[in-house]
Protein backbone atom coordinates (compact mmCIF):
# COMPACT_ATOMS: atom_id res chain seq x y z
CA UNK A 1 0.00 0.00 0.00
CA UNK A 2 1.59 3.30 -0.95
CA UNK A 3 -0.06 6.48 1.38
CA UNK A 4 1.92 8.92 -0.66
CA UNK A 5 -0.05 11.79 -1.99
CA UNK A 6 1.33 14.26 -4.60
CA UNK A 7 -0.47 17.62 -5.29
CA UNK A 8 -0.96 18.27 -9.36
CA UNK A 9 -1.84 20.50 -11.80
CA UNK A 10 -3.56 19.67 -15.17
CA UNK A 11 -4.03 22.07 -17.95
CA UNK A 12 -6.91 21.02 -20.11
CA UNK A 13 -6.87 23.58 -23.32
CA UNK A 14 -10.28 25.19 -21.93
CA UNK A 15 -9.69 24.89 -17.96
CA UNK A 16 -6.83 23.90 -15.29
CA UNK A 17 -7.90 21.71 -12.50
CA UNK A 18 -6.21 20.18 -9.78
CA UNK A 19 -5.84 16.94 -8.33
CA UNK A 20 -4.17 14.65 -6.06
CA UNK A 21 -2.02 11.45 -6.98
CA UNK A 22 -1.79 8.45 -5.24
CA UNK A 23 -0.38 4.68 -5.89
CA UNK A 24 2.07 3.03 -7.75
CA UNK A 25 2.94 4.90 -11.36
CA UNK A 26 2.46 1.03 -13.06
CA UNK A 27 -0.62 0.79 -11.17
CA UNK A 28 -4.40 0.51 -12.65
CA UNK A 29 -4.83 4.06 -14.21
CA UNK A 30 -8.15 5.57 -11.98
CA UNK A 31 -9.56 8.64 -12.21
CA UNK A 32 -11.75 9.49 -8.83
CA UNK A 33 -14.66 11.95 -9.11
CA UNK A 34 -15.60 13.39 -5.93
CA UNK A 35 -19.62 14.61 -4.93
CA UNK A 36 -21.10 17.97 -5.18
CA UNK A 37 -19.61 20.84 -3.29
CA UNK A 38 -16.68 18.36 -2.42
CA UNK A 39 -13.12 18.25 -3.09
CA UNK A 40 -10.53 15.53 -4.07
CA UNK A 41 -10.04 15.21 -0.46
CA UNK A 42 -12.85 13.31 -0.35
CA UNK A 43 -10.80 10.38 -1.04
CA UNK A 44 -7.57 10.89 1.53
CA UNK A 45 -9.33 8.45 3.37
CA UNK A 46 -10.17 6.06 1.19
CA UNK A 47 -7.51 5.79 -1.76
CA UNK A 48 -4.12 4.98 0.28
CA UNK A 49 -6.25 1.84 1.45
CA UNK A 50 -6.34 1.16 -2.00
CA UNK A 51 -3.89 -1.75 -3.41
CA UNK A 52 -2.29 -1.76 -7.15
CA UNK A 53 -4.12 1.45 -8.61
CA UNK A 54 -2.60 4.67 -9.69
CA UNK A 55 -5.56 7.22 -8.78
CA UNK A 56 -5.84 10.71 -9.93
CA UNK A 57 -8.22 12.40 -7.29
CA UNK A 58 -9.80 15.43 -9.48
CA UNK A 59 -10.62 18.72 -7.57
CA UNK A 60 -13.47 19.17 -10.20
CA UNK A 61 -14.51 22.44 -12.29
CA UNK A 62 -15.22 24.78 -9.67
CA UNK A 63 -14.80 23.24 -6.56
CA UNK A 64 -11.63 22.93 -4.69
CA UNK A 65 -8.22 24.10 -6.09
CA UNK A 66 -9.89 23.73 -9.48
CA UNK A 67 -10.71 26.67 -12.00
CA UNK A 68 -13.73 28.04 -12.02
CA UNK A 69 -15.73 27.69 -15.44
CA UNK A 70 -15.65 31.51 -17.54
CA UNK A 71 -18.37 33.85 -17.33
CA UNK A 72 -21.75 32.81 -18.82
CA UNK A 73 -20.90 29.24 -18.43
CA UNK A 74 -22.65 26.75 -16.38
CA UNK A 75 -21.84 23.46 -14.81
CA UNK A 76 -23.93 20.06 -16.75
CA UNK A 77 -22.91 17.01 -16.16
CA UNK A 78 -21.66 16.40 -19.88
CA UNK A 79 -19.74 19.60 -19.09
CA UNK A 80 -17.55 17.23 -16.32
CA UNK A 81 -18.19 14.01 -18.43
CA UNK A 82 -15.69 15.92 -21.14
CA UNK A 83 -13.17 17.41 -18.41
CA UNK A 84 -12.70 14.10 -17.15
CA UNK A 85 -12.32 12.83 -21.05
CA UNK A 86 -9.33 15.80 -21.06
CA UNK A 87 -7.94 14.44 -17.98
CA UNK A 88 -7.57 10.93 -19.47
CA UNK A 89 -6.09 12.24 -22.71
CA UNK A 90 -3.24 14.66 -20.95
CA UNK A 91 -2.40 11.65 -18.93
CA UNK A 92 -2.15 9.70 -21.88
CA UNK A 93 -4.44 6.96 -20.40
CA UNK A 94 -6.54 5.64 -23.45
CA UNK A 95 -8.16 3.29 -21.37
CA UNK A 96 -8.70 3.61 -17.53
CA UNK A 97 -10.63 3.24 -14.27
CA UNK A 98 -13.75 5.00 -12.91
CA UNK A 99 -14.43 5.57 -9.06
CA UNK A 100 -16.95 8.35 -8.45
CA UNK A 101 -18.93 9.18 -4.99
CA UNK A 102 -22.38 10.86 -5.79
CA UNK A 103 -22.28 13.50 -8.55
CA UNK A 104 -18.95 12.21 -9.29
CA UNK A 105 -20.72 8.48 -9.22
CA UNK A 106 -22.77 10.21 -12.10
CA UNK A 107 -20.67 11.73 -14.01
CA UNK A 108 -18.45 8.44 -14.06
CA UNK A 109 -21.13 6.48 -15.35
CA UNK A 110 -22.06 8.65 -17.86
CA UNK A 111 -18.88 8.68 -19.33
CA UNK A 112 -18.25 4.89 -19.46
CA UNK A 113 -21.29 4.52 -21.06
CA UNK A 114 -20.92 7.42 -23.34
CA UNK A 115 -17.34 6.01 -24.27
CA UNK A 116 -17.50 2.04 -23.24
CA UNK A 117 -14.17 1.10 -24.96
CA UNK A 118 -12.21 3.62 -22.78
CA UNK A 119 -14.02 2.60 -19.28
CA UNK A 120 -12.31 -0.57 -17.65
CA UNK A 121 -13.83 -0.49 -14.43
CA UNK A 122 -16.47 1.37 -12.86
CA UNK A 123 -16.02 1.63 -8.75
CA UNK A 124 -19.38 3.67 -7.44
CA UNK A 125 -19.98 4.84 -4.09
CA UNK A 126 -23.79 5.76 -3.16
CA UNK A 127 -24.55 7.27 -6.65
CA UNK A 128 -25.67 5.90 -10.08
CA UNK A 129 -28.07 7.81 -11.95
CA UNK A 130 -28.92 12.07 -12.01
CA UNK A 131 -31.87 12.94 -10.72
CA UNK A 132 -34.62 12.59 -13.69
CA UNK A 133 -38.00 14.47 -14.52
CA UNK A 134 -40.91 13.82 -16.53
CA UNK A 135 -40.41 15.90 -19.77
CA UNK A 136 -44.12 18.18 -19.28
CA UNK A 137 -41.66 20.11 -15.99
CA UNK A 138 -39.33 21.23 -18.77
CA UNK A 139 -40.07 24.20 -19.52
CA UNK A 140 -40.98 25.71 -16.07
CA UNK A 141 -37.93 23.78 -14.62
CA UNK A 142 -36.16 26.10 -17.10
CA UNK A 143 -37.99 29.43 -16.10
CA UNK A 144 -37.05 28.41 -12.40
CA UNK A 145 -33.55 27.71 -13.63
CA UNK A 146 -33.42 31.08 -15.39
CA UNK A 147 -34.37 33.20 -12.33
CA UNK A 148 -31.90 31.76 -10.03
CA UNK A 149 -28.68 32.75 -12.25
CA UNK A 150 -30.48 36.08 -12.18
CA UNK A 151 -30.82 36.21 -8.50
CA UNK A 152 -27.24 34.54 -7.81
CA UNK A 153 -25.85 38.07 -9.00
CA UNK A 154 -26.69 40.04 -6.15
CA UNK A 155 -25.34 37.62 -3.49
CA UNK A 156 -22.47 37.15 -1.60
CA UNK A 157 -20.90 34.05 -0.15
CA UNK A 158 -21.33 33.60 3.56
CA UNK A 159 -18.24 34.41 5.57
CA UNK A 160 -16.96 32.39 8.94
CA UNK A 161 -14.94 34.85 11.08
CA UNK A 162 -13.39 30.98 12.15
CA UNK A 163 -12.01 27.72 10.78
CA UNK A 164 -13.88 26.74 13.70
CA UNK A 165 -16.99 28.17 12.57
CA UNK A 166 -16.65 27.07 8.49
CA UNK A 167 -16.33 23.45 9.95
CA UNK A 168 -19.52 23.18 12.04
CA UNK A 169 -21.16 24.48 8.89
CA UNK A 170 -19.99 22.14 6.37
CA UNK A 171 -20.99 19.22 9.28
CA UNK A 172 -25.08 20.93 9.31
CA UNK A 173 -24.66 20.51 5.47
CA UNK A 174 -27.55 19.53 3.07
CA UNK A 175 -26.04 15.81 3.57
CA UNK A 176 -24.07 15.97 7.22
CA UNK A 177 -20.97 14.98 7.18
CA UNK A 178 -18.39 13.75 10.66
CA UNK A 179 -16.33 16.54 12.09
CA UNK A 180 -13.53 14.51 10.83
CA UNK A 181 -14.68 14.83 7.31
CA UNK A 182 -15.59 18.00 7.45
CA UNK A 183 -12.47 19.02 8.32
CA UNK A 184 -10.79 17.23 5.06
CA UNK A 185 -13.10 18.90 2.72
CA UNK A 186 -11.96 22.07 4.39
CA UNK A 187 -8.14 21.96 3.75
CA UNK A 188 -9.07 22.54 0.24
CA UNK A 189 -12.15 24.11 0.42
CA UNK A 190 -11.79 26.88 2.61
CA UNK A 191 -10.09 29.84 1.57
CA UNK A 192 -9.16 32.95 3.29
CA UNK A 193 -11.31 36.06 3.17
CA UNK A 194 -11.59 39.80 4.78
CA UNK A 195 -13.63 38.75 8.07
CA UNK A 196 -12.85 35.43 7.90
CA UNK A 197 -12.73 32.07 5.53
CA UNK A 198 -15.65 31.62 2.98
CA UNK A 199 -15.37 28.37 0.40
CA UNK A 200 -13.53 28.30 -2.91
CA UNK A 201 -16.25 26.46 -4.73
CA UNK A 202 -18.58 28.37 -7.66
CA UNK A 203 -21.35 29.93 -6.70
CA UNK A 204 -23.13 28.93 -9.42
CA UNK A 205 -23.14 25.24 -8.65
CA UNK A 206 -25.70 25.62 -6.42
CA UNK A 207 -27.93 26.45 -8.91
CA UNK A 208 -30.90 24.09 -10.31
CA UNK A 209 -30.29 22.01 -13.70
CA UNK A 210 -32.08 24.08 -16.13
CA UNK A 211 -32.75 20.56 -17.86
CA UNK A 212 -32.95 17.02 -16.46
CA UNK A 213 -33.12 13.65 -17.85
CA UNK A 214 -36.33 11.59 -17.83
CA UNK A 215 -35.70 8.38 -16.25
CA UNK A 216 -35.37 6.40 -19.82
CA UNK A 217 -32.55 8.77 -20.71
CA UNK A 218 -31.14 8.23 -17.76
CA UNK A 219 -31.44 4.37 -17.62
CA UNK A 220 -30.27 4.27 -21.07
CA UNK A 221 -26.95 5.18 -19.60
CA UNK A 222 -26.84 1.98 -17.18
CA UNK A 223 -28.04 -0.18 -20.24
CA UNK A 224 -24.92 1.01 -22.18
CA UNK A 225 -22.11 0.45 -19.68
CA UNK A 226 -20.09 -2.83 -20.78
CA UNK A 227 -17.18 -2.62 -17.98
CA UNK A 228 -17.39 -4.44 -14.52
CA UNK A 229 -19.04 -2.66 -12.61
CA UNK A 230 -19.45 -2.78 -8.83
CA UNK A 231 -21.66 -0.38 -6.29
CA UNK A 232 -21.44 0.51 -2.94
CA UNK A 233 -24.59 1.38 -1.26
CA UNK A 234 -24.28 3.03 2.40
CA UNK A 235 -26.90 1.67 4.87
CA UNK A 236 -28.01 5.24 5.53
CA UNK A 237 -26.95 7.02 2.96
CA UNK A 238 -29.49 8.33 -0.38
CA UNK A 239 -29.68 5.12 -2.60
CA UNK A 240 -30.91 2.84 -0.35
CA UNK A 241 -34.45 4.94 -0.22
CA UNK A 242 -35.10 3.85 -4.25
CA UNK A 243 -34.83 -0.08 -3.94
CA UNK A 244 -36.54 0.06 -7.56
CA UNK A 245 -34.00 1.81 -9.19
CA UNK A 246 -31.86 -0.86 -7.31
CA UNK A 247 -33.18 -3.78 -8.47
CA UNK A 248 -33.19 -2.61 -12.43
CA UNK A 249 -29.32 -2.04 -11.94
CA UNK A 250 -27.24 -5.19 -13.45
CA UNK A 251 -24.10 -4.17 -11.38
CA UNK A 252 -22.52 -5.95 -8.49
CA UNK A 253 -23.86 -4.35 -5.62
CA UNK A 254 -22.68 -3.66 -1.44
CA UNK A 255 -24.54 -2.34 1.09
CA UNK A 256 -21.81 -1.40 3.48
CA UNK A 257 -22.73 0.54 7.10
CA UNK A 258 -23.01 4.27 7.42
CA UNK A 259 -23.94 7.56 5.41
CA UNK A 260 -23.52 9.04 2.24
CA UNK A 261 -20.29 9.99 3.07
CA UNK A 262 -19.02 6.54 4.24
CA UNK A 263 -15.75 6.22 2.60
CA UNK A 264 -14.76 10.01 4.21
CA UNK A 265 -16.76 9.97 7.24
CA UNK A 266 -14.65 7.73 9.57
CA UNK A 267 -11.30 4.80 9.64
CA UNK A 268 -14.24 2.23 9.61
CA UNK A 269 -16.22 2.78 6.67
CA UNK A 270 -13.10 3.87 4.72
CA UNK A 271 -12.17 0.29 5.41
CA UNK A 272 -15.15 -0.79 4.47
CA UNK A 273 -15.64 0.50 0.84
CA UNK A 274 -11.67 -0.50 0.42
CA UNK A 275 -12.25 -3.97 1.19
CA UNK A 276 -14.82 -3.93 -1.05
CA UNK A 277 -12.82 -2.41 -4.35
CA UNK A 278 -9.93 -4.01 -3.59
CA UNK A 279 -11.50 -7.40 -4.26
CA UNK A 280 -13.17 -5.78 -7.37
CA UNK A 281 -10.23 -4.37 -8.91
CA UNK A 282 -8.13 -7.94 -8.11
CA UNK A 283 -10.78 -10.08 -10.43
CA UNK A 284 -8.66 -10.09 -13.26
């Protein structure tokens, strides 16, 4: 097991994001896709438990150490399905590993089923499919859409006058997180500001989709991917809620203890989720 982690920087011609490196350089080429308003520490847990892979752990568009996407721009999932595509071609990796957590579970899957002969494994943690709507909401899911990129330009980001402070906040999150965790996702996330520390990430990802998949688009994507595929679902976490979508889902599937965040949260359900992609990546 090799637990060193080297900070670096890729220049894709239309953005430069960062990322951290971990493994063996003749290990399994894996890119690792982090969730929403996460970073690439998201994995400092998880990939040093991690045996014969060489992991690139993206800071994606906009969050983290990452650049921001220009002005006028927005943030769609194809929009990180072709960054990670960039990734893969500066590396010089025509065929390589996917391990996502939530948005980055998405994004990883769309991409190996977008592109199945350059997806060799697909490692998921408590994500699979975007969040789909039946196509009569398009239009005022637009207008909605719309109105909130107006709004977003007469608001500020909030400002912690402490670390302390930032860190009980990102724990209260829209999916809570362990103080431990938090405090990960802040090293890189947290930046520092007059009055305090305020996070790096985009405003603008917290914006709504202005246009989301209906649920055969979106299962269209599972019926395409061809690599082995295996899924981690945490006991308390936000896929175990749709056992439907579940049971329509030929992958190899783990329901391992704890929340959404289970591979970040704590030494035990890093553990965990290792155990369980180390035996998938050894299956030759």
């Amino acid at each position: 097991m090799n637990h060193r982690v080297e900070e670096i920087r890729l220049s894709l011609p239309h953005i430069e994001l960062a990322a951290h490196l971990f493994g063996p350089e003749d290990g399994l080429p894996v890119i690792a896709l982090h969730g929403w308003l996460d970073n690439a520490n998201s994995f400092a847990r998880l990939a040093p438990k991690l045996e014969g892979l060489r992991i690139v752990a993206l800071d994606m568009a906009g969050h983290g150490h990452s650049g921001h996407r220009p002005p006028g721009a927005g943030y769609a999932l194809w929009d990180y399905v072709y960054d990670v595509l960039q990734v893969a071609e500066q590396l010089g990796w025509k065929r390589f590993a996917l391990m996502g957590h939530s948005l980055g579970a998405i994004v990883s899957l769309m991409l190996a089923a977008a592109l199945p002969e350059r997806v060799s494994h697909l490692a998921l943690i408590d994500g699979v499919i975007p969040l789909t709507a039946s196509g009569e909401s398009a239009a005022e899911r637009l207008g909605m859409a719309l109105q909130m990129q107006l709004d977003l330009q007469g608001k500020r980001k909030p400002v912690y006058n402490t670390l302390e402070r930032a860190v009980e906040a990102r724990m209260k999150g829209l999916v809570a997180v362990s103080r431990q965790a938090a405090e990960l996702l802040a090293q890189r996330g947290l930046m520092p500001v007059p009055g305090g520390y305020t996070w790096r990430s985009d405003s603008r990802l917290t914006l709504a989709s202005p246009l989301r998949l209906s649920e055969e688009q979106a299962m269209s994507f599972v019926q395409r991917v061809s690599c082995p595929t295996q899924l981690v679902v945490a006991a308390d976490g936000m896929l175990v809620r749709h056992d439907k979508l579940l049971q329509r889902l030929p992958f190899s599937r783990a329901q391992l203890p704890g929340g959404h965040h289970l591979h970040l949260n704590d030494e035990t359900g890093a553990v965990f989720v290792a155990d369980c992609f180390n035996r998938f990546f050894a299956v030759p």
